[in-house]
Protein backbone atom coordinates (compact mmCIF):
# COMPACT_ATOMS: atom_id res chain seq x y z
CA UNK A 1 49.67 79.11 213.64
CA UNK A 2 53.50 80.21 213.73
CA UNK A 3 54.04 80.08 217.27
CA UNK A 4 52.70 76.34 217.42
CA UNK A 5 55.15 74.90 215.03
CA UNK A 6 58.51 75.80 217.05
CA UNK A 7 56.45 74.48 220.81
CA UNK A 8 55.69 71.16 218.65
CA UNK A 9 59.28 71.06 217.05
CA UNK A 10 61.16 71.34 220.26
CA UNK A 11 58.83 68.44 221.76
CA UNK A 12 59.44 66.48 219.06
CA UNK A 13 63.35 66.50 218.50
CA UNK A 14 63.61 66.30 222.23
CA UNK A 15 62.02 63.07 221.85
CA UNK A 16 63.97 61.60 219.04
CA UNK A 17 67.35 63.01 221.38
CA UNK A 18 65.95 60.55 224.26
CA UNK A 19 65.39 57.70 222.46
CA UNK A 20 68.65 58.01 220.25
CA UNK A 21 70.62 57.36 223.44
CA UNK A 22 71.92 60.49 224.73
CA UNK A 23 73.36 60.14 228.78
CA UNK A 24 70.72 59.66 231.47
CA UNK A 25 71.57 63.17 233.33
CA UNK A 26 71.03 64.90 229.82
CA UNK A 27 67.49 62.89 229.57
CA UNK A 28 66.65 64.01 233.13
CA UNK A 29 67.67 68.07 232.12
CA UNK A 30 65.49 67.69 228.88
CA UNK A 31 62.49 66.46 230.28
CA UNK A 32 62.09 69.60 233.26
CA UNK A 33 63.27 71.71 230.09
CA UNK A 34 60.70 70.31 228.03
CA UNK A 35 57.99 70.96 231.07
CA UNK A 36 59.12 74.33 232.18
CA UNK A 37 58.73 75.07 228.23
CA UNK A 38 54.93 73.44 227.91
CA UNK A 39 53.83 75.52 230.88
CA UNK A 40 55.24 78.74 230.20
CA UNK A 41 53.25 77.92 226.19
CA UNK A 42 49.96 76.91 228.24
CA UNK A 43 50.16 78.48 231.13
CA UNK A 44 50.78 82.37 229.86
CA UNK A 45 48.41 82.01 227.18
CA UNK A 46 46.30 85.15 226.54
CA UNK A 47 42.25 84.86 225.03
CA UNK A 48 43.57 81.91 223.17
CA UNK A 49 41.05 78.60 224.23
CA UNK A 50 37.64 77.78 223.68
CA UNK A 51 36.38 78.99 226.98
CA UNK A 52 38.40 81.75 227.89
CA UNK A 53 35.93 84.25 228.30
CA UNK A 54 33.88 82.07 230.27
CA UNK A 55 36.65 81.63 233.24
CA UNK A 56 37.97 85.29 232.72
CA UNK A 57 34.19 86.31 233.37
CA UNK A 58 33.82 83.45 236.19
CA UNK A 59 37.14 84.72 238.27
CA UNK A 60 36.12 88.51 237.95
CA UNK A 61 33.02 87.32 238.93
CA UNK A 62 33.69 85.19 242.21
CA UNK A 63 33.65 88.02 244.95
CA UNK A 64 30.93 90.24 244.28
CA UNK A 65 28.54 87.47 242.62
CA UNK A 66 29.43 83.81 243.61
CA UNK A 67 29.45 80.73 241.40
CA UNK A 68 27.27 81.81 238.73
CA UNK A 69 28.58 79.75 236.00
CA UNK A 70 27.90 76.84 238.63
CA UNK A 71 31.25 75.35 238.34
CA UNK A 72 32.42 72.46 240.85
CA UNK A 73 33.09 74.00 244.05
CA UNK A 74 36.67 73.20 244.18
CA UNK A 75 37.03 74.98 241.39
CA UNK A 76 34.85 77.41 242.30
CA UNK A 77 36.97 78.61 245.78
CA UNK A 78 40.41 78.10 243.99
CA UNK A 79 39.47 81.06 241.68
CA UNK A 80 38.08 82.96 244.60
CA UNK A 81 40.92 82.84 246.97
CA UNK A 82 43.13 83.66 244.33
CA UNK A 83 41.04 86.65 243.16
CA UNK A 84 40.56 87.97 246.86
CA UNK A 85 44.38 87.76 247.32
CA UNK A 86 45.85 88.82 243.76
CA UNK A 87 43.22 89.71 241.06
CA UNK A 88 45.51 88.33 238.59
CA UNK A 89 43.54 85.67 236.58
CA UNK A 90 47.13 84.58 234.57
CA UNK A 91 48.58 83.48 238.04
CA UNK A 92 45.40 81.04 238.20
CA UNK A 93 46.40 79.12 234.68
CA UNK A 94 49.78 79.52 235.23
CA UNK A 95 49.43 77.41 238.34
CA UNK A 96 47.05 74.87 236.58
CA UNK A 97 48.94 74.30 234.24
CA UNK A 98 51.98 73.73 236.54
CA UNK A 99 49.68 71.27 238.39
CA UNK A 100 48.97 68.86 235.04
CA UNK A 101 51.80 69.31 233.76
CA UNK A 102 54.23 68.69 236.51
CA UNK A 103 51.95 65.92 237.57
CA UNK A 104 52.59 63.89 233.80
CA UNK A 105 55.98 64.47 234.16
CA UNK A 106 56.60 63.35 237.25
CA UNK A 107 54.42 60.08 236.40
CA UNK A 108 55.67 59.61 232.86
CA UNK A 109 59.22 59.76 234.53
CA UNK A 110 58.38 56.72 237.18
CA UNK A 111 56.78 54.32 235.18
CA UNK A 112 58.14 54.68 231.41
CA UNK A 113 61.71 54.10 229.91
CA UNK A 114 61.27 57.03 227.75
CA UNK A 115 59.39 60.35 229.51
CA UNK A 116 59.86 62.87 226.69
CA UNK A 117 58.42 60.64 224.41
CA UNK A 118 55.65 60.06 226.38
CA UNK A 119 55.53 63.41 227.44
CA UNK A 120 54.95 64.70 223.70
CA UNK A 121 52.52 61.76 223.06
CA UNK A 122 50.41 62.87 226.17
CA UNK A 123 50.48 66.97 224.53
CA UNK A 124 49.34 65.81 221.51
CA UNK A 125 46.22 63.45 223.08
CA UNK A 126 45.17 66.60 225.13
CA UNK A 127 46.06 69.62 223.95
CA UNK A 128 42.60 71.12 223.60
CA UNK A 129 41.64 70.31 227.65
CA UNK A 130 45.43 72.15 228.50
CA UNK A 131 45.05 74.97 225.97
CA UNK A 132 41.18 75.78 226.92
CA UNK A 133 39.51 73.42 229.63
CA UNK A 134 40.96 74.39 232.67
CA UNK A 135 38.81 72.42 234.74
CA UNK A 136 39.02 69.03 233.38
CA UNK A 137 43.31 70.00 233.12
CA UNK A 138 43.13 70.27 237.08
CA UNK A 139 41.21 66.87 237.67
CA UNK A 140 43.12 64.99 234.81
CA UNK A 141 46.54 65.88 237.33
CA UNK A 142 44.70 64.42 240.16
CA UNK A 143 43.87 61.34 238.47
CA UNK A 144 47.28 61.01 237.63
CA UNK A 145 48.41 61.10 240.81
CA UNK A 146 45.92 58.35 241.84
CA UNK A 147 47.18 55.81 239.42
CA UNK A 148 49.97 55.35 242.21
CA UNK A 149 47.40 54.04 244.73
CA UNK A 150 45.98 51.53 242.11
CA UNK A 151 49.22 50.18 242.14
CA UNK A 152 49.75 49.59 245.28
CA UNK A 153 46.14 48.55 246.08
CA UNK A 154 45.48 51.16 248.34
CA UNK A 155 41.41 51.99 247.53
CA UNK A 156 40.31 55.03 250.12
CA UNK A 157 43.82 56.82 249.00
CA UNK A 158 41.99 56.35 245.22
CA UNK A 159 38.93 57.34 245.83
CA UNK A 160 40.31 60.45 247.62
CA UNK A 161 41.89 61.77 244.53
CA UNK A 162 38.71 60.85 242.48
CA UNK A 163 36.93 62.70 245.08
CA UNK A 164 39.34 65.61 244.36
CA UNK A 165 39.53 65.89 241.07
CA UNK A 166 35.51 65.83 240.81
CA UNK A 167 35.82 69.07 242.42
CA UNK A 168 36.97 70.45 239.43
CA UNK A 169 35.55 68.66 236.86
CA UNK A 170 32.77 66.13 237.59
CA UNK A 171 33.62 64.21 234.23
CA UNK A 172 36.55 62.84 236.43
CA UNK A 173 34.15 60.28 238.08
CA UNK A 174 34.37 58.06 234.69
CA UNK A 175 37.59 56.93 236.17
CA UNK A 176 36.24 55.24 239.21
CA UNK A 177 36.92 51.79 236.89
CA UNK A 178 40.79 52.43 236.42
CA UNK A 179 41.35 50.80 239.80
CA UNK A 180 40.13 47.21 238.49
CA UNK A 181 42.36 47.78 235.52
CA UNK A 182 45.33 46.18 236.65
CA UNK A 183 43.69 42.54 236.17
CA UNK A 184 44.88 40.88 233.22
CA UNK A 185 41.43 40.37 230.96
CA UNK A 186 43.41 38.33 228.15
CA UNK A 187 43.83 39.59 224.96
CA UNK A 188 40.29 38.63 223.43
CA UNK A 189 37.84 40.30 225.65
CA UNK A 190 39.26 43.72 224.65
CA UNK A 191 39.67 42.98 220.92
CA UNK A 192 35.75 42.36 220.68
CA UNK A 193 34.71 45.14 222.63
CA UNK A 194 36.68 47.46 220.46
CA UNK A 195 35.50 45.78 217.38
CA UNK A 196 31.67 45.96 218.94
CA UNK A 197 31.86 49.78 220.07
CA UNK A 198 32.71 50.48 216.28
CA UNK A 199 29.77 48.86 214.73
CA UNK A 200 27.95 50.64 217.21
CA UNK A 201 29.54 53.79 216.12
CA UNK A 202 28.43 53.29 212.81
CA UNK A 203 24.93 54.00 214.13
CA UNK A 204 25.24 57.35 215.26
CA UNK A 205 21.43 57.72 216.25
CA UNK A 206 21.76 54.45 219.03
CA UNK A 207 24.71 56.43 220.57
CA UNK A 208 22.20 60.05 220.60
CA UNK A 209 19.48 58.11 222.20
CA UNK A 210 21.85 56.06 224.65
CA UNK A 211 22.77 59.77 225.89
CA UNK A 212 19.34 60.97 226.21
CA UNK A 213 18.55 58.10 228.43
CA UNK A 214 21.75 58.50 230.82
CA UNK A 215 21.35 62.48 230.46
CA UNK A 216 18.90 62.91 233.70
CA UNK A 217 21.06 60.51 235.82
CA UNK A 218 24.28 62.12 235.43
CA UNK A 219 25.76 63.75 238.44
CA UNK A 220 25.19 67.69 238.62
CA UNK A 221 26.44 70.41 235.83
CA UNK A 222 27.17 67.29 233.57
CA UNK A 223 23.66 66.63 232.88
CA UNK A 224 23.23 70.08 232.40
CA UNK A 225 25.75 69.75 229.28
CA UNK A 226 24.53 66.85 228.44
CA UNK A 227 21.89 68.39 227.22
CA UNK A 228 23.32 70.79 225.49
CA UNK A 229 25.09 68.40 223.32
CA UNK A 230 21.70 66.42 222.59
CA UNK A 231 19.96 69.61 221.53
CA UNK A 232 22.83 69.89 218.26
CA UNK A 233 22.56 66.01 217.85
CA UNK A 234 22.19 66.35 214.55
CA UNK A 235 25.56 68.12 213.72
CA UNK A 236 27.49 65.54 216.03
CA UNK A 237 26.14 63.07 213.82
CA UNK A 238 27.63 64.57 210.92
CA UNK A 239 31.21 63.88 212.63
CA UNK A 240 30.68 60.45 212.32
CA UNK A 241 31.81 60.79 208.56
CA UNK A 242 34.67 62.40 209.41
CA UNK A 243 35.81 60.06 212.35
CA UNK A 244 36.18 57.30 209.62
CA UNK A 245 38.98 58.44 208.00
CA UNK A 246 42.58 56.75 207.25
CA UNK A 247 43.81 57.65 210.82
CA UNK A 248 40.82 57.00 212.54
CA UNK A 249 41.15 53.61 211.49
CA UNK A 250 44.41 52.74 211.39
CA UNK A 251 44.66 54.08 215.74
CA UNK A 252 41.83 50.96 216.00
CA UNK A 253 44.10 49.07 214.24
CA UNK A 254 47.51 50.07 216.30
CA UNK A 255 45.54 49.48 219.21
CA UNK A 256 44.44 45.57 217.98
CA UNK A 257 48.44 45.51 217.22
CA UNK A 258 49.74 45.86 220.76
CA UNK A 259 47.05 44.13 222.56
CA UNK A 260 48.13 41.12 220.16
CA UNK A 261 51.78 41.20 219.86
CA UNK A 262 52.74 42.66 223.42
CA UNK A 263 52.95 40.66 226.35
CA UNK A 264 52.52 42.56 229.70
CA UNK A 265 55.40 41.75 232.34
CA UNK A 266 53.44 42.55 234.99
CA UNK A 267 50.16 44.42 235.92
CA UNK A 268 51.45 47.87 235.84
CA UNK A 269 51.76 47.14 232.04
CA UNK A 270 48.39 45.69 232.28
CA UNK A 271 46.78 48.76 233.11
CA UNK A 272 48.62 50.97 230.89
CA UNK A 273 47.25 48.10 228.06
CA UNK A 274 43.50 47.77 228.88
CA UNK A 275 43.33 51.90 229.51
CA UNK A 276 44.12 51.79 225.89
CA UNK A 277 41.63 49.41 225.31
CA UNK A 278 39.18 51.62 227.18
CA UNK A 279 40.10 54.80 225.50
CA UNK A 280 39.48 53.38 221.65
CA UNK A 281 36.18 51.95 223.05
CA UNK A 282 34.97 55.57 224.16
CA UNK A 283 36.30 57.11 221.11
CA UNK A 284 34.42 55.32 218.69
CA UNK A 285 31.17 56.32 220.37
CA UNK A 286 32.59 60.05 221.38
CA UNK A 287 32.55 60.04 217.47
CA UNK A 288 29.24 60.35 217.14
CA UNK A 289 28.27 62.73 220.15
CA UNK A 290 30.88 65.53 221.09
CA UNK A 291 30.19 65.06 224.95
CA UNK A 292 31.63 61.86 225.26
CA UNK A 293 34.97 63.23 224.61
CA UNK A 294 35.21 64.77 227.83
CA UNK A 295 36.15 60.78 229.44
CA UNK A 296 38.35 59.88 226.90
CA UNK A 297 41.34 61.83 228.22
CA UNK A 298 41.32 59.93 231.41
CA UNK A 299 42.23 56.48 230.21
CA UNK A 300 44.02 57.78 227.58
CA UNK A 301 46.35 59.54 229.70
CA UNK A 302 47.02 56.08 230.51
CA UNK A 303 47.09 53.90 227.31
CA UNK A 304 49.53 56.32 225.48
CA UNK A 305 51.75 54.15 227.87
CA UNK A 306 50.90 51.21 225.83
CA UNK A 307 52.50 52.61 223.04
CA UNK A 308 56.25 53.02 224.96
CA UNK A 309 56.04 49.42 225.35
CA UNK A 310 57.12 48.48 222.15
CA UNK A 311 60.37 50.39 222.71
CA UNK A 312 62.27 48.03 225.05
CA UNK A 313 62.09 45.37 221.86
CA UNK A 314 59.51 42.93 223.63
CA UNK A 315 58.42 42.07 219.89
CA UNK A 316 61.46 40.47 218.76
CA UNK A 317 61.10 40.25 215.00
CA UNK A 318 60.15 44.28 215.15
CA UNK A 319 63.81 44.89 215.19
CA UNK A 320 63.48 48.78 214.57
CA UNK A 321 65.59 51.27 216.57
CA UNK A 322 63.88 53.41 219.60
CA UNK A 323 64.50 56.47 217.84
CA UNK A 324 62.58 55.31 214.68
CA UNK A 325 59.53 53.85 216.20
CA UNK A 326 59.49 56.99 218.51
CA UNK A 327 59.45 58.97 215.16
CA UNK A 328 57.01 57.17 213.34
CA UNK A 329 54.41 57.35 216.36
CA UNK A 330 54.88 60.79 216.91
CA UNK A 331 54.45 61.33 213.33
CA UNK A 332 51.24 59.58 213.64
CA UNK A 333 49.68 61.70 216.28
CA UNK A 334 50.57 64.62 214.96
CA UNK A 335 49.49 64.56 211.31
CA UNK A 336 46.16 64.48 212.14
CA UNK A 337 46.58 67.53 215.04
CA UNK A 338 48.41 69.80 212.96
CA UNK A 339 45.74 69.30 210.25
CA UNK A 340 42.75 70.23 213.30
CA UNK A 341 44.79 73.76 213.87
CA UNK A 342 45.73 74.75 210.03
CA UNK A 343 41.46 73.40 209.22
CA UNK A 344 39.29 76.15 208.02
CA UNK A 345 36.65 73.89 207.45
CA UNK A 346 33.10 75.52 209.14
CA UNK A 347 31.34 73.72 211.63
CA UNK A 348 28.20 73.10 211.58
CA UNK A 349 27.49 73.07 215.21
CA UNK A 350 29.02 76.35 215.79
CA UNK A 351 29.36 78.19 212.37
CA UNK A 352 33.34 78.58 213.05
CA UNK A 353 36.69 76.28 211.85
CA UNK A 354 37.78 73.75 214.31
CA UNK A 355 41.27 75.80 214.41
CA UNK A 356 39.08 78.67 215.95
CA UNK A 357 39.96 77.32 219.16
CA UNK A 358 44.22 77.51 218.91
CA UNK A 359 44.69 80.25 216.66
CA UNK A 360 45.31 83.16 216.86
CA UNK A 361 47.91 82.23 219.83
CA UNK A 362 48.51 85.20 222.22
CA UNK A 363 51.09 85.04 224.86
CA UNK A 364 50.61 87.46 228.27
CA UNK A 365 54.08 88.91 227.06
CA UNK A 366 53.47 88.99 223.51
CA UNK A 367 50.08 90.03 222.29
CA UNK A 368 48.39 92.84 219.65
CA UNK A 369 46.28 95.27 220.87
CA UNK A 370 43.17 93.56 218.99
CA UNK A 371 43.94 90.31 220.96
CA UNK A 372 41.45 90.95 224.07
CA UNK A 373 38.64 91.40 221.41
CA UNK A 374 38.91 87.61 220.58
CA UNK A 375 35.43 86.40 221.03
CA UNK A 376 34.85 82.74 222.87
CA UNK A 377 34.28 79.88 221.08
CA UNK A 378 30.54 79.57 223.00
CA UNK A 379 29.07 82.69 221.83
């Protein structure tokens, strides 16, 4: 748990140094610092993730006994070329993590004001898919990429990259609607269909049986997990209690906040609005069944956007500093995180605490002997 507070510190006050003003050569210095820091944490990880034994197993596996696991064939001959030339499975997450996180930077640094703040807003929305789903990591970087060809209309170039990132991660196809989400919808037809997705969430068995219907229809190795999820139904139920807390809540409510107070200039800051939008829809339901939160990441990648819009002052009597609304936001996300890795609470689906997944942290260059006993999270 030690070696996460320093990586989250450093994100943090590098942040709050951005949006206190410092000179725009210094911001440009921080933010590859800032990267080159978040892949060297990610990307040199050692048996620390959820899955790790499952893609250690998968890359040792790729030469002598093919795609076993039955992972998406991009995927699939990534891991074998770079087993047949090198044999080093750290080179392989070094370089996806490079790919994600070179790919937010270099899109948080186009289209936002304030990178490093977004930057640390986008770690702490998906730090479980960089620290142990590799997969979806590699197709969330193409779908980043892609959100340049929604701006500039340009459809095929679009669909490529969703074609692409599918071949890592077939969740990736739940992004197919970003491209009509640069049209301006008003500010009422998202309000209600945030406030209807959470009385639906409050009836956890109509989201369960929703799945079970889509479950034989969905493309590939995602119906195959589908199913997985539906056979422990009954213990994603039980997270519906949990997903109504205070900041459960009050993110609906932020959410409500800047569809109503902030006026989009233009349709870029349309579609960084209704991805928001999208995201809180999809995470009221994911709250009742675990599976769902495999397409949340993709709009939300997105609508953290939203959230740098109320920097440049567009709400005029919400005269607070940058560097104070940067700090209360942050502090926002992160509250709730930090209390996910320090939890020892058991789950019920998989007899473990939730923190089972970050801690212990092992580095490639900094690890105890006892460290490659680590079971996975899946067994």
């Amino acid at each position: 748990m030690i070696y996460y507070l320093p990586f989250f510190l450093i994100l943090f006050l590098s942040s709050l140094s951005e949006t206190w003003g410092i000179k725009h050569k210094h911001r440009e210095w921080l933010l590859v610092f800032v990267t080159m820091f978040s892949i060297i944490f990610t990307g040199l990880r050692f048996h620390t993730g959820s899955d790790w034994n499952n893609y250690m197993t998968h890359f040792m596996q790729t030469a002598s006994m093919g795609n076993t696991f039955g992972f998406e064939s991009g995927y699939y001959f990534f891991s074998k070329f770079l087993f047949l030339n090198t044999e080093n499975y750290y080179l392989l997450q070094l370089l996806a993590s490079c790919f994600i996180l070179i790919s937010a930077m270099c899109f948080f640094r186009k289209h936002s004001k304030y990178p490093i703040f977004v930057f640390t807003l986008f770690i702490l929305v998906s730090f479980d898919v960089l620290m142990a789903q590799m997969r979806q990591a590699i197709a969330i970087g193409f779908i980043l990429i892609s959100a340049q060809y929604i701006f500039e209309r340009k459809f095929l170039l679009f669909l490529l990259m969703i074609f692409l990132a599918c071949q890592f991660h077939i969740s990736a196809i739940i992004a197919l609607p970003l491209y009509f989400f640069n049209k301006n919808y008003g500010k009422i037809i998202p309000i209600v269909l945030i406030i209807v997705s959470q009385i639906f969430a409050q009836y956890p068995d109509f989201t369960v049986s929703l799945i079970r219907v889509l479950s034989p229809y969905m493309p590939g190795r995602f119906s195959v997990i589908s199913e997985r999820y539906l056979s422990g139904a009954a213990s994603y139920i039980q997270q519906q209690k949990i997903q109504t807390g205070v900041f459960y809540i009050s993110r609906i409510l932020l959410t409500i906040f800047i569809i109503i107070v902030v006026t989009p200039k233009n349709n870029k800051e349309t579609f960084f609005i209704n991805a928001l939008a999208a995201a809180t829809c999809i995470k009221c339901f994911a709250a009742n069944m675990g599976i769902l939160e495999r397409f949340v990441c993709y709009y939300l990648i997105f609508g953290i956007m939203a959230y740098a819009l109320l920097l440049p002052f567009q709400i005029k009597w919400f005269r607070l500093k940058p560097i104070v609304i940067a700090f209360l936001i942050i502090s926002f996300f992160a509250f709730p995180f930090w209390r996910v890795i320090t939890s020892n609470e058991i789950s019920e689906l998989t007899g473990r605490p939730n923190s089972y997944r970050y801690i212990p942290y092992y580095n490639v260059l900094y690890h105890s002997d006892e460290a490659s006993q680590r079971k996975d999270w899946n067994e």
